[in-house]
PDB file of N, CA and C in Angstrom:
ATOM      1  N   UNK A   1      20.415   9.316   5.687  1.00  0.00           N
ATOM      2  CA  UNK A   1      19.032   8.904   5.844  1.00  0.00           C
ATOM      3  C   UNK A   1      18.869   7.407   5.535  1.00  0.00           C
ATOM      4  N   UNK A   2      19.369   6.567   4.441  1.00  0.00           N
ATOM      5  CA  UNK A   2      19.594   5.575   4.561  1.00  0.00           C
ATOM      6  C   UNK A   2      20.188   4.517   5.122  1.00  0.00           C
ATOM      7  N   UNK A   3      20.779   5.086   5.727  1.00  0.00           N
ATOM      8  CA  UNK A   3      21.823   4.190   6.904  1.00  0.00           C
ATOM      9  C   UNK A   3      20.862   4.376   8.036  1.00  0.00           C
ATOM     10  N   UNK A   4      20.481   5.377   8.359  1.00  0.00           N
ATOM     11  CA  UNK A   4      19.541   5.637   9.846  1.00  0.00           C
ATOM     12  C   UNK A   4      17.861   4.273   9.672  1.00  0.00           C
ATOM     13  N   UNK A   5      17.721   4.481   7.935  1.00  0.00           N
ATOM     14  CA  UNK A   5      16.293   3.808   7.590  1.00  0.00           C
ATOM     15  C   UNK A   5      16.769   2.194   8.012  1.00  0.00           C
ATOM     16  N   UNK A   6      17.836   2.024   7.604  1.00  0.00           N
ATOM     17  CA  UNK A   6      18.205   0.573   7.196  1.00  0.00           C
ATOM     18  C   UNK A   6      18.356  -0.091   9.282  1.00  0.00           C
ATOM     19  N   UNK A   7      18.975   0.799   9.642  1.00  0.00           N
ATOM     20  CA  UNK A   7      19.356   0.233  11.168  1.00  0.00           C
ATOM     21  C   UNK A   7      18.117   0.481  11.742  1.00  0.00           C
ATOM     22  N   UNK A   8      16.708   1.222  11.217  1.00  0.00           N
ATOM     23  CA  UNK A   8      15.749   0.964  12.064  1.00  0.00           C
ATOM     24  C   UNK A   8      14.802  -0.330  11.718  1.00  0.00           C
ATOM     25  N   UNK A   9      14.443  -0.472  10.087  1.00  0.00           N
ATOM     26  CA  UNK A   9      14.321  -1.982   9.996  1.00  0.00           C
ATOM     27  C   UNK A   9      15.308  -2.758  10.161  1.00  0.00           C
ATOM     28  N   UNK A  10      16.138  -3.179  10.277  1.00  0.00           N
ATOM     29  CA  UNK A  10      17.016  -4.491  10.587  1.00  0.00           C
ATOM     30  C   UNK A  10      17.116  -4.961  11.989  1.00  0.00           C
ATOM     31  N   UNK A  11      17.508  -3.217  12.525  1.00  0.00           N
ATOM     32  CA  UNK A  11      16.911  -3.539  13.970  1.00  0.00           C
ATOM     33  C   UNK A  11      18.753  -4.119  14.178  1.00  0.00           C
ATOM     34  N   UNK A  12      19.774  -3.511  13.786  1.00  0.00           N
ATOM     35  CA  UNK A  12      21.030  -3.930  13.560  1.00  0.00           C
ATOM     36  C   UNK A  12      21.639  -2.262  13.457  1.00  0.00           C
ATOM     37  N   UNK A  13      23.212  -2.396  13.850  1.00  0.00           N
ATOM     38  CA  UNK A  13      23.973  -0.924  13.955  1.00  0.00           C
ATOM     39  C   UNK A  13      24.612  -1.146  12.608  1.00  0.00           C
ATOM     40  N   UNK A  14      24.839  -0.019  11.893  1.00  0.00           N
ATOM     41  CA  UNK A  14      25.369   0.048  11.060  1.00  0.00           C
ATOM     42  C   UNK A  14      26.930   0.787  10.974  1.00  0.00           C
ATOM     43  N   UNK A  15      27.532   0.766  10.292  1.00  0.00           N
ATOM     44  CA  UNK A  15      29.015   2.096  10.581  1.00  0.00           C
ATOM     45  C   UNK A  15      28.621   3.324  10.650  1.00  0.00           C
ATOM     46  N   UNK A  16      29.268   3.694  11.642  1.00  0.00           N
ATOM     47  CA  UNK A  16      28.735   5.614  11.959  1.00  0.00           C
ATOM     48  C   UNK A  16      29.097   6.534  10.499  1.00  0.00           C
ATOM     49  N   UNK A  17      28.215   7.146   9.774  1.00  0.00           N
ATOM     50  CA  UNK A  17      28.177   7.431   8.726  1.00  0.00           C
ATOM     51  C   UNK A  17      29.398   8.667   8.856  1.00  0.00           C
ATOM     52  N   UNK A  18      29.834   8.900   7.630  1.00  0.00           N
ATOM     53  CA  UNK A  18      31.113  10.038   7.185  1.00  0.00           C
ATOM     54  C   UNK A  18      30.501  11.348   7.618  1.00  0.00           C
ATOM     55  N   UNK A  19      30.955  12.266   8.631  1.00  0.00           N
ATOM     56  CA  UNK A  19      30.593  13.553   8.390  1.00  0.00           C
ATOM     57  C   UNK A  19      30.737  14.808   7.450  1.00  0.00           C
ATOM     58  N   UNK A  20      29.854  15.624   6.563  1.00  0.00           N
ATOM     59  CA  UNK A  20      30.333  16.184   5.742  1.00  0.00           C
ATOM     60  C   UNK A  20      29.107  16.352   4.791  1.00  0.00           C
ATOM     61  N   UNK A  21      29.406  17.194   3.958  1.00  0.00           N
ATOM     62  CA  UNK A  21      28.517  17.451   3.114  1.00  0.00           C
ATOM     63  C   UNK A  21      29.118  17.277   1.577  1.00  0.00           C
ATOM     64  N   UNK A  22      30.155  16.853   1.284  1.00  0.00           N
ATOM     65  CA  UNK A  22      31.026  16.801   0.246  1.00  0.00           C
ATOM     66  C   UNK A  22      30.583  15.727  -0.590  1.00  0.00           C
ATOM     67  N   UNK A  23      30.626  15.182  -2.081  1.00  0.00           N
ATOM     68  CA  UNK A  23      29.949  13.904  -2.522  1.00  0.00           C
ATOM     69  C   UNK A  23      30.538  13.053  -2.049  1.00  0.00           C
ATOM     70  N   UNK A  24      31.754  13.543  -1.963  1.00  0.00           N
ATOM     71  CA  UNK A  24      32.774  12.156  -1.255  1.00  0.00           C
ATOM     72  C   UNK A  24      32.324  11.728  -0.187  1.00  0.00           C
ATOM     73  N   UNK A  25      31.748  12.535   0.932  1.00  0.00           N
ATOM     74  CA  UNK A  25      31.152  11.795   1.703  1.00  0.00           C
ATOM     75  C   UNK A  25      29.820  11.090   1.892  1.00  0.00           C
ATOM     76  N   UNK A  26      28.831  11.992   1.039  1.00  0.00           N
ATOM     77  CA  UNK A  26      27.716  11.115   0.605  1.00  0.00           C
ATOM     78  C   UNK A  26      27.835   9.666   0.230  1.00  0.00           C
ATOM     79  N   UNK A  27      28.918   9.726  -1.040  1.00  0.00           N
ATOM     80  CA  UNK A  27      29.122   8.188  -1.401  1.00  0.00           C
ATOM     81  C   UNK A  27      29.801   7.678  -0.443  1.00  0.00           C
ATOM     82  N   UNK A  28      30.508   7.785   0.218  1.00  0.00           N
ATOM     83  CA  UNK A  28      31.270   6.705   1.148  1.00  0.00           C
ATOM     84  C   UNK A  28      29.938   6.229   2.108  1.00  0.00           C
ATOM     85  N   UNK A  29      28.717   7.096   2.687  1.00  0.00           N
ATOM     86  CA  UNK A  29      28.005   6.625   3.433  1.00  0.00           C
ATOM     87  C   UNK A  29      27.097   5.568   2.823  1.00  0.00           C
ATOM     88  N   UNK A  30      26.770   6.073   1.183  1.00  0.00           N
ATOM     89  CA  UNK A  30      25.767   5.320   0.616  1.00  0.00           C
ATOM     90  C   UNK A  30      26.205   4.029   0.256  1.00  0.00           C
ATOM     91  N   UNK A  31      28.014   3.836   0.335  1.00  0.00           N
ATOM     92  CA  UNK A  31      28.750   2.354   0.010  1.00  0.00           C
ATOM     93  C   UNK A  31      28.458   1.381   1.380  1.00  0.00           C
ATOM     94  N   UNK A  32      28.522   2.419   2.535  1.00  0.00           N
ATOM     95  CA  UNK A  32      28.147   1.563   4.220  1.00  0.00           C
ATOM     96  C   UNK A  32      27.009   0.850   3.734  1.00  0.00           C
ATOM     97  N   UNK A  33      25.777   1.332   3.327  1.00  0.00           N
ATOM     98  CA  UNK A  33      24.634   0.857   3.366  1.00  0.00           C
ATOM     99  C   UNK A  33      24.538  -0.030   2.417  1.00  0.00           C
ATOM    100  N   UNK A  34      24.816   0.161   0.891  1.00  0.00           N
ATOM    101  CA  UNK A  34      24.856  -1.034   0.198  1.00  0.00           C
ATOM    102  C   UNK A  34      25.968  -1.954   0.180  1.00  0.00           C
ATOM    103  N   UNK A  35      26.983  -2.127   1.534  1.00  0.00           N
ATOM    104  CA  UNK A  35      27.331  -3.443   1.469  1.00  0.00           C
ATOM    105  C   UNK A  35      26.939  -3.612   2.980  1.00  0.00           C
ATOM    106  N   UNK A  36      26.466  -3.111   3.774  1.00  0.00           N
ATOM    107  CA  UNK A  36      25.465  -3.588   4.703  1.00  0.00           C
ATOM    108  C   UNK A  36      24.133  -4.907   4.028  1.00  0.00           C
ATOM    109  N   UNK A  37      23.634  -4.084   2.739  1.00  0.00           N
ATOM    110  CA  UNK A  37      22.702  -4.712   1.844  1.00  0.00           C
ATOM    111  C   UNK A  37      23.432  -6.402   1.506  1.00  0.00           C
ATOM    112  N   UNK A  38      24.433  -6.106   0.903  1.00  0.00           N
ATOM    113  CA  UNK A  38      25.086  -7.486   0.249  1.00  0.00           C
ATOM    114  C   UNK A  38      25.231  -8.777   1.687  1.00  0.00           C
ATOM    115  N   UNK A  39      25.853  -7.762   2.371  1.00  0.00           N
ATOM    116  CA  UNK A  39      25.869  -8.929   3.692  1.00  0.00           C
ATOM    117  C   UNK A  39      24.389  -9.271   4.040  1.00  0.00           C
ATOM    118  N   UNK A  40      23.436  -8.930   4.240  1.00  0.00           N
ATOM    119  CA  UNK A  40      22.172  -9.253   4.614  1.00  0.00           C
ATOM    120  C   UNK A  40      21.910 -10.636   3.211  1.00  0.00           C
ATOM    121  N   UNK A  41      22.526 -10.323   2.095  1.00  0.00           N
ATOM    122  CA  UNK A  41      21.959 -11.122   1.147  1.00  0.00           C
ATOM    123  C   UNK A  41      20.939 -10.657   0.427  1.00  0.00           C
ATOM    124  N   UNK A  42      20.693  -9.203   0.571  1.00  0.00           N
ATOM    125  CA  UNK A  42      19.760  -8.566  -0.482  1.00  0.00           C
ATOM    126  C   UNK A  42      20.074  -8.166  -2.440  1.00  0.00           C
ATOM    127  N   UNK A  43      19.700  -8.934  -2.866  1.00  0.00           N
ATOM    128  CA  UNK A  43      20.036  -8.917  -4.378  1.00  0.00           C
ATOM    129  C   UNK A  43      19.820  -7.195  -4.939  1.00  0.00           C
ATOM    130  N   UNK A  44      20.826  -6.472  -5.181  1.00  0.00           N
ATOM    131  CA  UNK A  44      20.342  -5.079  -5.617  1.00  0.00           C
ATOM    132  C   UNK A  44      21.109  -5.207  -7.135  1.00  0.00           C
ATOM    133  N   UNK A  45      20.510  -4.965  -7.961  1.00  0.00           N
ATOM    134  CA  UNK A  45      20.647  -5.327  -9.569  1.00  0.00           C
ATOM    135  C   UNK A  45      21.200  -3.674 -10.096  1.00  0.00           C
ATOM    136  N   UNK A  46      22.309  -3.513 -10.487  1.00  0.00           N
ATOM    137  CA  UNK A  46      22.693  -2.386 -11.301  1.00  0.00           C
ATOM    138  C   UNK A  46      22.164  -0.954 -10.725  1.00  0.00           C
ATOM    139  N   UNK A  47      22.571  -1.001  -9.092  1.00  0.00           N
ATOM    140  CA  UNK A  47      22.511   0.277  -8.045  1.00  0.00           C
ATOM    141  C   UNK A  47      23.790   0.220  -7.407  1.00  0.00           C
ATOM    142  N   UNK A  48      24.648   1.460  -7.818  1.00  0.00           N
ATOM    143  CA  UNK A  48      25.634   1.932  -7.477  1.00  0.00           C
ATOM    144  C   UNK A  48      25.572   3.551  -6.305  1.00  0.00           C
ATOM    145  N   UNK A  49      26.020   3.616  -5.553  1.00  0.00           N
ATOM    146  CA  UNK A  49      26.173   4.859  -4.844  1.00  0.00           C
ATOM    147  C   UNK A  49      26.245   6.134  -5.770  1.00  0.00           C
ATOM    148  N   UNK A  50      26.824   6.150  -6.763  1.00  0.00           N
ATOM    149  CA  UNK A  50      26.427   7.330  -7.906  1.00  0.00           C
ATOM    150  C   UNK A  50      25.112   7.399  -7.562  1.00  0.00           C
ATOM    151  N   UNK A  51      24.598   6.428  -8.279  1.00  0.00           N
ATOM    152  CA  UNK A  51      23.143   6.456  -8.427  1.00  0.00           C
ATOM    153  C   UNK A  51      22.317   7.051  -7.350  1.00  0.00           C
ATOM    154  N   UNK A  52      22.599   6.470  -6.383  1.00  0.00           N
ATOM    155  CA  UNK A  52      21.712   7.572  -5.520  1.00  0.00           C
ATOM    156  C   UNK A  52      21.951   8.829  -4.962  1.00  0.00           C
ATOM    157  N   UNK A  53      23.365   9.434  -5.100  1.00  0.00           N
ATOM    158  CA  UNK A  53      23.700  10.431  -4.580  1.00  0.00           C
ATOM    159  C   UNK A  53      23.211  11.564  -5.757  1.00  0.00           C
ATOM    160  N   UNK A  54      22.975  10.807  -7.219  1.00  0.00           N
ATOM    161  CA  UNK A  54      23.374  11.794  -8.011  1.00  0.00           C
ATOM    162  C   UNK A  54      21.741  12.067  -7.883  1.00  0.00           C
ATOM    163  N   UNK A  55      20.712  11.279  -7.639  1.00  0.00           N
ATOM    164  CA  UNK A  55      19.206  11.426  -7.617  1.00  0.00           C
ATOM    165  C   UNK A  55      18.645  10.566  -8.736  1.00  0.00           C
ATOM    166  N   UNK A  56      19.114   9.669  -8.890  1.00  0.00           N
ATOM    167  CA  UNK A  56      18.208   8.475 -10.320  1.00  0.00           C
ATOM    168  C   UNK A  56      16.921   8.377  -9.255  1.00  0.00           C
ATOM    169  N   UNK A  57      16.061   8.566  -9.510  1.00  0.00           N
ATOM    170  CA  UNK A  57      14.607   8.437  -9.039  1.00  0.00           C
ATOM    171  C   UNK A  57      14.187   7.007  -9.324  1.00  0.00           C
ATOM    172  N   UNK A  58      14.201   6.386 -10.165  1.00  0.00           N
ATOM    173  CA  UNK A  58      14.159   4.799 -10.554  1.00  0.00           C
ATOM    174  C   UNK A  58      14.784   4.038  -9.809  1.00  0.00           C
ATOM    175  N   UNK A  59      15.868   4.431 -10.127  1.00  0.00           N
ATOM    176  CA  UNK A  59      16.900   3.046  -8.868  1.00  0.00           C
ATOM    177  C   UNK A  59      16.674   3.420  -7.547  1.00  0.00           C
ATOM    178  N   UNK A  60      16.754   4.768  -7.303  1.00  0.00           N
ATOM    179  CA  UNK A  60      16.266   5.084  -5.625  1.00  0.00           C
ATOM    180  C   UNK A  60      15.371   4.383  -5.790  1.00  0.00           C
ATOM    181  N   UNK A  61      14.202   4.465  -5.733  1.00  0.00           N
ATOM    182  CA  UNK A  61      12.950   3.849  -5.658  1.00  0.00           C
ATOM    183  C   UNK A  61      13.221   2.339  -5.464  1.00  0.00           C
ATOM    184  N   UNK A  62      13.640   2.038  -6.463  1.00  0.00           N
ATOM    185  CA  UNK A  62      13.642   0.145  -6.557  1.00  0.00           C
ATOM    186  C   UNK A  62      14.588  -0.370  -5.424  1.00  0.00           C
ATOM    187  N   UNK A  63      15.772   0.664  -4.932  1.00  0.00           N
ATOM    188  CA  UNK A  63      16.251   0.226  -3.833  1.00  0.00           C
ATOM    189  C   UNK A  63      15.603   0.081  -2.687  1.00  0.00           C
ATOM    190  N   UNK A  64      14.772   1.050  -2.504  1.00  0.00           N
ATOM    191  CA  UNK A  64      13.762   1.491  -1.044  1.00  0.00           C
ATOM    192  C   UNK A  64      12.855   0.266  -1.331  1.00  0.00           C
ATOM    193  N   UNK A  65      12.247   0.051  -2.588  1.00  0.00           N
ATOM    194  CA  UNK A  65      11.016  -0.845  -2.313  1.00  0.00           C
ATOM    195  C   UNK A  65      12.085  -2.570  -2.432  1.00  0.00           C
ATOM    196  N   UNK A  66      12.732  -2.663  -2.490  1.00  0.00           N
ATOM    197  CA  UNK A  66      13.933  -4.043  -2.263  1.00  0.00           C
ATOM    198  C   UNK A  66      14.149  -3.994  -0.910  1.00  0.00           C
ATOM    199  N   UNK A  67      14.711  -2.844  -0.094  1.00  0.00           N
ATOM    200  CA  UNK A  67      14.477  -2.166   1.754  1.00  0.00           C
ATOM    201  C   UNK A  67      12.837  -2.916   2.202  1.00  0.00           C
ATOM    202  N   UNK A  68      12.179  -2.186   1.432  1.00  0.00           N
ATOM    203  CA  UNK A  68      10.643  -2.940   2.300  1.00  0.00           C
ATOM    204  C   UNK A  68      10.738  -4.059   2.114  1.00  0.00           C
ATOM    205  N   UNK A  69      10.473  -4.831   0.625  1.00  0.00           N
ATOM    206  CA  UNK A  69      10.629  -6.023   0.389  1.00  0.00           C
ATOM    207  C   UNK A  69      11.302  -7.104   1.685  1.00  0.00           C
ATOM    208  N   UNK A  70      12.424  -6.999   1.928  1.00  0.00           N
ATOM    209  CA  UNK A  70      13.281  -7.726   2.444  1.00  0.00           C
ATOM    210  C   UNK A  70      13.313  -7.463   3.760  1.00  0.00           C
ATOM    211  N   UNK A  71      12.853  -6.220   4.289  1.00  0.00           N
ATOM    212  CA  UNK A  71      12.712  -6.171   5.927  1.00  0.00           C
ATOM    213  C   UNK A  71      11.489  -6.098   6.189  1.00  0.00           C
ATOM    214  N   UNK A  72      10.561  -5.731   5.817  1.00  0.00           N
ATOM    215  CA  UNK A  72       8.951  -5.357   6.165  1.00  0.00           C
ATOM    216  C   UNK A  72       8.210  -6.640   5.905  1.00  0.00           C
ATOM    217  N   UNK A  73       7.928  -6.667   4.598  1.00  0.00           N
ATOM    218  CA  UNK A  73       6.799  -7.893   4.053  1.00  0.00           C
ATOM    219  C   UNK A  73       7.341  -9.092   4.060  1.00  0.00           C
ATOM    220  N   UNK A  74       8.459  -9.913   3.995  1.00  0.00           N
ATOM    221  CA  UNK A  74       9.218 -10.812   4.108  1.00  0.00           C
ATOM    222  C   UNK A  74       9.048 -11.335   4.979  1.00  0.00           C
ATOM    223  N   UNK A  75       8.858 -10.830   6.218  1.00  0.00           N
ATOM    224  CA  UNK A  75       8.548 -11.450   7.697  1.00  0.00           C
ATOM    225  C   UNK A  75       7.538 -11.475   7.834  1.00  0.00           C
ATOM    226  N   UNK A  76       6.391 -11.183   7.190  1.00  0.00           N
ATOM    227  CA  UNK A  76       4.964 -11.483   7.392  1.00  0.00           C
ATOM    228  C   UNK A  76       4.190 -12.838   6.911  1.00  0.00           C
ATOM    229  N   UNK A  77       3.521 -13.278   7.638  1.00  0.00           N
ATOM    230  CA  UNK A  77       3.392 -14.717   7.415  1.00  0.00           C
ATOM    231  C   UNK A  77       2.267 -15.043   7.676  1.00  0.00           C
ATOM    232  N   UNK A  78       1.003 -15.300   6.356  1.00  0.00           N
ATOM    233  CA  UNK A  78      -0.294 -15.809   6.669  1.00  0.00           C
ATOM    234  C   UNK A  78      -0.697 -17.496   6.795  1.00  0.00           C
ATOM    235  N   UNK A  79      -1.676 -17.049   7.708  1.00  0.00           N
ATOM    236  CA  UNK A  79      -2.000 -19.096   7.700  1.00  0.00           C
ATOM    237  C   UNK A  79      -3.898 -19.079   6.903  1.00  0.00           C
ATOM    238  N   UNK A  80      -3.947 -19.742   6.436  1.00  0.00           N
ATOM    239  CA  UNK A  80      -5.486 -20.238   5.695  1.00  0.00           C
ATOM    240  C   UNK A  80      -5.990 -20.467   7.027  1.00  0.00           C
ATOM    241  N   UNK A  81      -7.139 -20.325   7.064  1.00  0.00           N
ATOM    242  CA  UNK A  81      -8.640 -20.730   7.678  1.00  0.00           C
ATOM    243  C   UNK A  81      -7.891 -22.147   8.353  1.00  0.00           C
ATOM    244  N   UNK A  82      -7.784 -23.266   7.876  1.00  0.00           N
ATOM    245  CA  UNK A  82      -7.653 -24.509   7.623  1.00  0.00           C
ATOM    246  C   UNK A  82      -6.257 -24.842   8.394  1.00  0.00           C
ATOM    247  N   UNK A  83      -5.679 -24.000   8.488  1.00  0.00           N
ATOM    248  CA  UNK A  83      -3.981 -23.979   9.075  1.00  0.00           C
ATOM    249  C   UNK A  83      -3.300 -24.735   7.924  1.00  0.00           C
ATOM    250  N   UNK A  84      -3.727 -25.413   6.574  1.00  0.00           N
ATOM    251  CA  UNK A  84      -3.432 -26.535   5.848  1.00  0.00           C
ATOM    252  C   UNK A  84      -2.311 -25.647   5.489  1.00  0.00           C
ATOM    253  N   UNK A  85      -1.938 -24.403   4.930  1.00  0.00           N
ATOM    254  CA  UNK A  85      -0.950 -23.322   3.562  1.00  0.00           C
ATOM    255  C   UNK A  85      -0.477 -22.276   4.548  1.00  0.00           C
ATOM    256  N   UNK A  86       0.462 -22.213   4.545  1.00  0.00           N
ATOM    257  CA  UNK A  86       1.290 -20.535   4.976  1.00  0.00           C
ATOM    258  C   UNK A  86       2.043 -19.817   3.766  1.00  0.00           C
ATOM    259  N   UNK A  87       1.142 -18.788   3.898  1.00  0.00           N
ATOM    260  CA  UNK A  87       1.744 -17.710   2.856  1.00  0.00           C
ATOM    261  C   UNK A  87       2.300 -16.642   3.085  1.00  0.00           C
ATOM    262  N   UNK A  88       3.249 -16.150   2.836  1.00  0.00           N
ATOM    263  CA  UNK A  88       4.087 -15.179   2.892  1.00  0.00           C
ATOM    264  C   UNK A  88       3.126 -13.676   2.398  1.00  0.00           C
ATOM    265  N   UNK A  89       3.613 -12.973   2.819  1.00  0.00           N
ATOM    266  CA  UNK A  89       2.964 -11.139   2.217  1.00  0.00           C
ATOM    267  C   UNK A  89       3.531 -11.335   0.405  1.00  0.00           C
ATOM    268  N   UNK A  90       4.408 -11.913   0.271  1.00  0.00           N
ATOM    269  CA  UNK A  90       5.796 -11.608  -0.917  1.00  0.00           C
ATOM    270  C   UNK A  90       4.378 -12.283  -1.996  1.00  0.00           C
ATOM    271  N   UNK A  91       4.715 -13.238  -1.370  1.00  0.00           N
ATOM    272  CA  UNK A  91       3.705 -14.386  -2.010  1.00  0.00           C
ATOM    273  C   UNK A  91       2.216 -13.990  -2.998  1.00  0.00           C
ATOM    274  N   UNK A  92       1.494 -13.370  -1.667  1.00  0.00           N
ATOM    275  CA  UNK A  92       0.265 -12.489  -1.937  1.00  0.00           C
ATOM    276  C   UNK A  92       0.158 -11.398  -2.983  1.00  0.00           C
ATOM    277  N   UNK A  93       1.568 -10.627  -2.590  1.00  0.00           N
ATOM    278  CA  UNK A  93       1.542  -9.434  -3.665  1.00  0.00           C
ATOM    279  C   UNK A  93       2.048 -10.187  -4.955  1.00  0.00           C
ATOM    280  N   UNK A  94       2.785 -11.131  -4.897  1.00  0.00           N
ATOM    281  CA  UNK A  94       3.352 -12.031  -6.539  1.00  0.00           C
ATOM    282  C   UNK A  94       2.156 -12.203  -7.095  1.00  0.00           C
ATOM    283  N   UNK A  95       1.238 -12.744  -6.479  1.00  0.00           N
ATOM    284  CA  UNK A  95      -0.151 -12.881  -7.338  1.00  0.00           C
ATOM    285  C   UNK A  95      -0.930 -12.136  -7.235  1.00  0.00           C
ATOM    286  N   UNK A  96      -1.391 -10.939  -6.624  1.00  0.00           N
ATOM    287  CA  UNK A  96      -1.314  -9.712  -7.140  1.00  0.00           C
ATOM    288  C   UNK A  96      -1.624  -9.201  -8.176  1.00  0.00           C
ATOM    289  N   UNK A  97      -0.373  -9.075  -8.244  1.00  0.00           N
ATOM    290  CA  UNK A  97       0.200  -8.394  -9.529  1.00  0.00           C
ATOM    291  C   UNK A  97       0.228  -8.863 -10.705  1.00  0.00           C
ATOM    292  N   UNK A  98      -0.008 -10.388 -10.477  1.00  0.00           N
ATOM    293  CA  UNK A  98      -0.333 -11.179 -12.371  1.00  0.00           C
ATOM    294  C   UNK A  98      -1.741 -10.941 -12.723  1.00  0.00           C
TER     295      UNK A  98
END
């Protein structure tokens, strides 16, 4: 499911995932995707393929919302009234959130 999510935002093929239902093959698919991640240049902080196969709900999460982050809102790009400032979505939600 993550390999299928990742090649529909990137909009890029990924390696045809391991067939199987075994962990071994879970993790070998979930390693495609996070060094798919590293090559893109997406910073993923202390998320290992354990981690998601085994179900950490935290790091899943922070991986998926690092997935939006970096393919979804990243490419969105506001202009002021004025055309003077272009702001990013990233930008908007940074201040936000303070």
């Amino acid at each position: 499911m993550l390999t299928k999510l990742l090649e529909v935002l990137s909009g890029e093929q990924l390696p045809k995932p391991t067939r199987g239902r075994m962990r071994i093959h879970s993790l070998e698919n979930v390693d495609k995707a996070l060094q798919f991640l590293k090559e893109q240049r997406v910073h993923l902080e202390n998320v290992g393929s354990h981690d998601i196969v085994d179900g950490n709900h935290r790091l899943t999460l922070g991986l998926i919302w690092t997935i939006i982050l970096r393919f979804q809102i990243q490419v969105i790009k506001i202009e002021t009234e004025d055309n003077r400032e272009t702001r990013s979505a990233k930008d908007l939600l940074l201040w936000y959130s303070k």
